[in-house]
C-alpha atoms as a PDB file:
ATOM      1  CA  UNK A   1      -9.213  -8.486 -18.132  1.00  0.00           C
ATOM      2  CA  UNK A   2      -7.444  -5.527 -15.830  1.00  0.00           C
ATOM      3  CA  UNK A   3      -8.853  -7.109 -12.379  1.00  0.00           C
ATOM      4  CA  UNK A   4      -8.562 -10.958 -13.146  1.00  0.00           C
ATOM      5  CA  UNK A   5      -6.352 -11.674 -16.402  1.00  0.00           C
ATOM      6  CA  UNK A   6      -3.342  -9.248 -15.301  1.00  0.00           C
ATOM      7  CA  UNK A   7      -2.861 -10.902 -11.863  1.00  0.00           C
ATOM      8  CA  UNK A   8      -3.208 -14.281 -12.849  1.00  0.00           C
ATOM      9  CA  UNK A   9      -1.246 -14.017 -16.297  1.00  0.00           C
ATOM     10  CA  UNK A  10       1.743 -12.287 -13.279  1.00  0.00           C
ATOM     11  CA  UNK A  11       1.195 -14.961 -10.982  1.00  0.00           C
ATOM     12  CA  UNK A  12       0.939 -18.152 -13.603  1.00  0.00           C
ATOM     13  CA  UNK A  13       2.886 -16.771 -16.957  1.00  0.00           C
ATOM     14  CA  UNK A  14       5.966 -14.943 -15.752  1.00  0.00           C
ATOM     15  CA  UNK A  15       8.606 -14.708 -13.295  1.00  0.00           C
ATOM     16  CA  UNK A  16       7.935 -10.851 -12.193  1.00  0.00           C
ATOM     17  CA  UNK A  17       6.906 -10.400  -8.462  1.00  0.00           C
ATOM     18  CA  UNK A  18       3.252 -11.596  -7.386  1.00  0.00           C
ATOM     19  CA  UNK A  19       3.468  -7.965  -5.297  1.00  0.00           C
ATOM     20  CA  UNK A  20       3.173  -6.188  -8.731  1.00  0.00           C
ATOM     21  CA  UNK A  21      -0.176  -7.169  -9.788  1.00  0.00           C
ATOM     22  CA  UNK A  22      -1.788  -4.856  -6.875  1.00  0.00           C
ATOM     23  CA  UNK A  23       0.823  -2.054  -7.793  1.00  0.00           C
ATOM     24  CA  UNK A  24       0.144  -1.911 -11.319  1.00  0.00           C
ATOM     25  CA  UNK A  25      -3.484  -2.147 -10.856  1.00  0.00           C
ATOM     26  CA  UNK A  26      -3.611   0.730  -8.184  1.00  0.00           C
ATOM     27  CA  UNK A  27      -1.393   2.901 -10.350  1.00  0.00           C
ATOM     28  CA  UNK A  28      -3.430   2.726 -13.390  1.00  0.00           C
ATOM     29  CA  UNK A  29      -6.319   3.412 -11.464  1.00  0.00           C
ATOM     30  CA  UNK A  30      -4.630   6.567  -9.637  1.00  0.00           C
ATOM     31  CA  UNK A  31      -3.184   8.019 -12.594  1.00  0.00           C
ATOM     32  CA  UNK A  32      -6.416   7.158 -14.631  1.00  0.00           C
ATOM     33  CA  UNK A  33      -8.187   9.510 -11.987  1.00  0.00           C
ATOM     34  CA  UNK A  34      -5.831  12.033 -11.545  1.00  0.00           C
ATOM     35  CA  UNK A  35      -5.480  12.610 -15.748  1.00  0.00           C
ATOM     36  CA  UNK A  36      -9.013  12.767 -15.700  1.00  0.00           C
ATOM     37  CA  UNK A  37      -9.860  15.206 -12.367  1.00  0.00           C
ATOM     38  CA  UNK A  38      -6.907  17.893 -14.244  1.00  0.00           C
ATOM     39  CA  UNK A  39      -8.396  17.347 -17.778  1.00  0.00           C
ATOM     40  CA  UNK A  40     -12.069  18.081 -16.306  1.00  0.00           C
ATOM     41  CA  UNK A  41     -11.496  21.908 -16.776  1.00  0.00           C
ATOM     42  CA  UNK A  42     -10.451  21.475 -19.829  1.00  0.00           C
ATOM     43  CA  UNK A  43     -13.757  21.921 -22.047  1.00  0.00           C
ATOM     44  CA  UNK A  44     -17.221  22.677 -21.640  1.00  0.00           C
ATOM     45  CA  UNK A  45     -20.281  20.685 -19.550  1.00  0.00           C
ATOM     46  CA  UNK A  46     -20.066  17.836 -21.244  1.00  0.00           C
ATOM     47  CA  UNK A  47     -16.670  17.391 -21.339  1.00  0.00           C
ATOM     48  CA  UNK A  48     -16.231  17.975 -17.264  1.00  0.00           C
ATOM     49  CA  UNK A  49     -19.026  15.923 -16.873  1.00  0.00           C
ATOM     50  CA  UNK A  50     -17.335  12.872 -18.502  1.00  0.00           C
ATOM     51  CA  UNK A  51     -14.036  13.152 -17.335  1.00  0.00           C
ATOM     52  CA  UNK A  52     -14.883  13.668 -13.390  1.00  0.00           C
ATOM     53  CA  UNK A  53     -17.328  10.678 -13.874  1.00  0.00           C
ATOM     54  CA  UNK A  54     -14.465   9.174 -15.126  1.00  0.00           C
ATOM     55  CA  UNK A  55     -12.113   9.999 -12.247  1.00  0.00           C
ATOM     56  CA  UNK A  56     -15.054   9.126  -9.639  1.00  0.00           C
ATOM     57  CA  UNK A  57     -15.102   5.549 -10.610  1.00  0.00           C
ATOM     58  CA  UNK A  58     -11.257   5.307 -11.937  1.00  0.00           C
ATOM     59  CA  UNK A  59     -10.571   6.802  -8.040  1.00  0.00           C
ATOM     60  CA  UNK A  60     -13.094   4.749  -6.207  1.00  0.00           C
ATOM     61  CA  UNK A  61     -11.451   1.250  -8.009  1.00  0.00           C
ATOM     62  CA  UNK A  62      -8.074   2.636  -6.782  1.00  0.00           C
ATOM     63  CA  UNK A  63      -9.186   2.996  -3.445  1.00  0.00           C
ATOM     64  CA  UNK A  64     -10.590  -0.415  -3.301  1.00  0.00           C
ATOM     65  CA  UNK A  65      -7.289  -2.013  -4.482  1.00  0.00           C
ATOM     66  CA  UNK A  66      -5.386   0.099  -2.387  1.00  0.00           C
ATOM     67  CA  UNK A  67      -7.091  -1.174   0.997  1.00  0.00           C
ATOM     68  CA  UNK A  68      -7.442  -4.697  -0.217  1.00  0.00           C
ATOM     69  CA  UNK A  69      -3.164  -4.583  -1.233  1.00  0.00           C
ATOM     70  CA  UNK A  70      -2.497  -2.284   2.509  1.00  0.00           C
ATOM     71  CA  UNK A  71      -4.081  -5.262   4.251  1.00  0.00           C
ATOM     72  CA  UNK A  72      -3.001  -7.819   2.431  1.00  0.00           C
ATOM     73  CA  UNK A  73       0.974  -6.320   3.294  1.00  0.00           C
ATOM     74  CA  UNK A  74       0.400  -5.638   6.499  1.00  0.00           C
ATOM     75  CA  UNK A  75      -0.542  -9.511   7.541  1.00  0.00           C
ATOM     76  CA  UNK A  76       2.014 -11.000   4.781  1.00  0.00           C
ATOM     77  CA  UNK A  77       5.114  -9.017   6.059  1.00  0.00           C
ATOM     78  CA  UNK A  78       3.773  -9.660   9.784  1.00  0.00           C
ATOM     79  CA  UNK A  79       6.071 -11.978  10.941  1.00  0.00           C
ATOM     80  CA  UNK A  80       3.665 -14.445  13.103  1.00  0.00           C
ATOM     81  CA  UNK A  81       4.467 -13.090  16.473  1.00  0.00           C
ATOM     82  CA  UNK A  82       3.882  -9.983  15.258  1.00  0.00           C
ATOM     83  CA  UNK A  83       0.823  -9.619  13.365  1.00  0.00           C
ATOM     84  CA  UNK A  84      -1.114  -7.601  16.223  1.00  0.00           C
ATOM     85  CA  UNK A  85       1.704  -5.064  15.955  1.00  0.00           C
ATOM     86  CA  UNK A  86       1.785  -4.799  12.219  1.00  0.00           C
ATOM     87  CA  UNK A  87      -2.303  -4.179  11.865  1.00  0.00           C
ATOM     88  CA  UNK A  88      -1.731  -1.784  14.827  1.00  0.00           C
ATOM     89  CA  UNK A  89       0.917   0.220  12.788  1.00  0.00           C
ATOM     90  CA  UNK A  90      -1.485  -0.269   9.397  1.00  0.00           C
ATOM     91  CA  UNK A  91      -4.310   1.027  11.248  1.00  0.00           C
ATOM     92  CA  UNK A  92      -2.157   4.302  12.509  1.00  0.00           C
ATOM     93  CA  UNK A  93      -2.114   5.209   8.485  1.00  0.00           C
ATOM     94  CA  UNK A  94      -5.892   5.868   8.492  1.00  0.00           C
ATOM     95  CA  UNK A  95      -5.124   8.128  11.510  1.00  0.00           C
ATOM     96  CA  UNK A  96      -2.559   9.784   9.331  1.00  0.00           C
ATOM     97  CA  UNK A  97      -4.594   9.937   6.333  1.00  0.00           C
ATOM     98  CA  UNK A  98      -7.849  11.879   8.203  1.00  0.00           C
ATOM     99  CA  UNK A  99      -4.773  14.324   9.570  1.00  0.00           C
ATOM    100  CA  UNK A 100      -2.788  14.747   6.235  1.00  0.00           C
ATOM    101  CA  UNK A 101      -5.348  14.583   3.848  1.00  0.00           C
ATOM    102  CA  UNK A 102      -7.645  17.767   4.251  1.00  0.00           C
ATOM    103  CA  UNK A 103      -4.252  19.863   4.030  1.00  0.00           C
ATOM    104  CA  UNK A 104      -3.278  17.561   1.017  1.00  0.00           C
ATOM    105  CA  UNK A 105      -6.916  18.138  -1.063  1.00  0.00           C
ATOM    106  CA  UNK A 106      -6.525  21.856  -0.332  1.00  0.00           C
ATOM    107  CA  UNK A 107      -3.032  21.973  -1.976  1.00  0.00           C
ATOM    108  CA  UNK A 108      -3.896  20.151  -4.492  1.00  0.00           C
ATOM    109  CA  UNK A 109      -7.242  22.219  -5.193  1.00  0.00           C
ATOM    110  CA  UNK A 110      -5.518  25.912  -4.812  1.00  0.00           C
ATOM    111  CA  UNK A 111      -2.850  24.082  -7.522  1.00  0.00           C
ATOM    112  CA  UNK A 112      -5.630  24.328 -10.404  1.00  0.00           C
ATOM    113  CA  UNK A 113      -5.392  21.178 -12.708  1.00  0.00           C
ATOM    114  CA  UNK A 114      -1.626  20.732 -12.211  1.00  0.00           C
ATOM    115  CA  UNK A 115      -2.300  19.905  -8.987  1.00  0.00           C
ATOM    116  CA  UNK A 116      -4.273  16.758  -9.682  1.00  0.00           C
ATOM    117  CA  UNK A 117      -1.669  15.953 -11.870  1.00  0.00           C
ATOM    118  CA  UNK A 118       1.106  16.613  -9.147  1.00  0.00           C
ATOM    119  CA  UNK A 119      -0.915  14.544  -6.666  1.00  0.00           C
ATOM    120  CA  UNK A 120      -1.156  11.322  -9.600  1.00  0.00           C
ATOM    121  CA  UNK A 121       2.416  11.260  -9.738  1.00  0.00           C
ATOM    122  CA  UNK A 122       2.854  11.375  -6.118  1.00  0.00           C
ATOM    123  CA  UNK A 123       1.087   8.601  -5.155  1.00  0.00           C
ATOM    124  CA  UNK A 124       2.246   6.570  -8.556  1.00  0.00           C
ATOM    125  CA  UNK A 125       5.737   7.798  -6.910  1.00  0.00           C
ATOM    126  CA  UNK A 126       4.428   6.197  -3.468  1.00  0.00           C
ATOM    127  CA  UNK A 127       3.253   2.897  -4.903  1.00  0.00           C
ATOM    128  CA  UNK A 128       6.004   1.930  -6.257  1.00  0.00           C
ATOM    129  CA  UNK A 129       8.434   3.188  -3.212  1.00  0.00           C
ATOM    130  CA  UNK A 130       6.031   0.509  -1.522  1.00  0.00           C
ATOM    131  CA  UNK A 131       6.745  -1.978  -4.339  1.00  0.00           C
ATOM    132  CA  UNK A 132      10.316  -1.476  -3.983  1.00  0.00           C
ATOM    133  CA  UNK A 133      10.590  -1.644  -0.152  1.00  0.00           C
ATOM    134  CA  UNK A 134       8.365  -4.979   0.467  1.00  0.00           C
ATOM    135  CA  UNK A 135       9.747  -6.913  -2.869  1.00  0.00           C
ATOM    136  CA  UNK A 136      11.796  -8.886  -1.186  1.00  0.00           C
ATOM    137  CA  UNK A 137      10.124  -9.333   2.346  1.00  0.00           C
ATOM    138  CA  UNK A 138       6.954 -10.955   1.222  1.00  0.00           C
ATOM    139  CA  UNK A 139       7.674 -14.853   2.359  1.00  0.00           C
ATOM    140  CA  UNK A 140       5.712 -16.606   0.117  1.00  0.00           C
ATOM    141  CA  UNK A 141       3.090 -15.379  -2.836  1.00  0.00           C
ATOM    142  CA  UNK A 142       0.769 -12.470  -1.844  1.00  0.00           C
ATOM    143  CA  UNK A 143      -2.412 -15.108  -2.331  1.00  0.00           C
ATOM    144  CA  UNK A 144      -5.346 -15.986  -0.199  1.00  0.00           C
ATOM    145  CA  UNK A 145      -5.182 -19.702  -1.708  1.00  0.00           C
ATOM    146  CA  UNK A 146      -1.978 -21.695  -2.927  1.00  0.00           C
ATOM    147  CA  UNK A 147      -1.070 -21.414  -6.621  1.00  0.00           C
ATOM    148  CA  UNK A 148      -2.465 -23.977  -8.651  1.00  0.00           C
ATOM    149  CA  UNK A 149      -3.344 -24.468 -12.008  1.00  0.00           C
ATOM    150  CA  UNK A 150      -6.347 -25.762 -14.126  1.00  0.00           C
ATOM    151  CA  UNK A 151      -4.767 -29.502 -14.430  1.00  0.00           C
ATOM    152  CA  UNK A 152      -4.228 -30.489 -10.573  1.00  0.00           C
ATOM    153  CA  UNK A 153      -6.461 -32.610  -9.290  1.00  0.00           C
END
């Protein structure tokens, strides 16, 4: 339902952006992950062993999204002359994120649970930043294949 029925209900049912269907999905997923990594200290075995499984797959899902949505911007908002540029600049983020995120995990880690917490709502505060920037530069619908529906032949 979360991975098919949300983006298509978005796309087919309403007028909100096509764009949000990613950003909603990667939230969810980051915040599911983050909620779950702080809330793994608070019981015993079992309860630590749930929640981080939790946050392992919640966090892996998000990651997946996350690349699939980075590349999908970076080639939509790529004006056509451009589009070796733009993947250049999207690939410089991975060079950022090896830098940044060492001294980011060790923050968050020396922050105890709040941390994890602190880090969900940064990148929840990121997404939709994103959202917000790219909403109106996206020139058509952020799809692989035209819209359609069931009934066209």
């Amino acid at each position: 339902m979360f991975k098919v029925g949300l983006p298509l209900w978005i796309v087919h049912a309403t007028d909100a952006p096509h764009g949000l269907a990613p950003l909603l999905m990667v939230l969810a997923a980051f915040a599911v992950g983050a909620l779950a990594l702080s809330l793994s200290t608070a019981g015993g075995m079992w309860t630590a062993t749930v929640t981080l499984t939790l946050a392992a797959v919640a966090l892996t899902f998000a990651e997946m999204l996350h690349a699939t949505a980075s590349w999908e911007l970076s080639v939509a908002l790529a004006p056509d002359e451009a589009q070796g540029a733009y993947l250049g600049v999207h690939g410089l983020a991975n060079s950022a994120q090896r830098s940044l995120g060492p001294l980011v995990m060790t923050a968050t880690i020396a922050a105890g649970p709040i941390g994890w917490a602190l880090l969900g709502a940064g990148l929840s505060t990121v997404c939709l930043a994103q959202s917000r920037l790219i909403r109106d530069r996206l020139r058509k619908p952020a799809l692989s294949v035209p819209a359609t529906t069931v009934s066209h032949n």
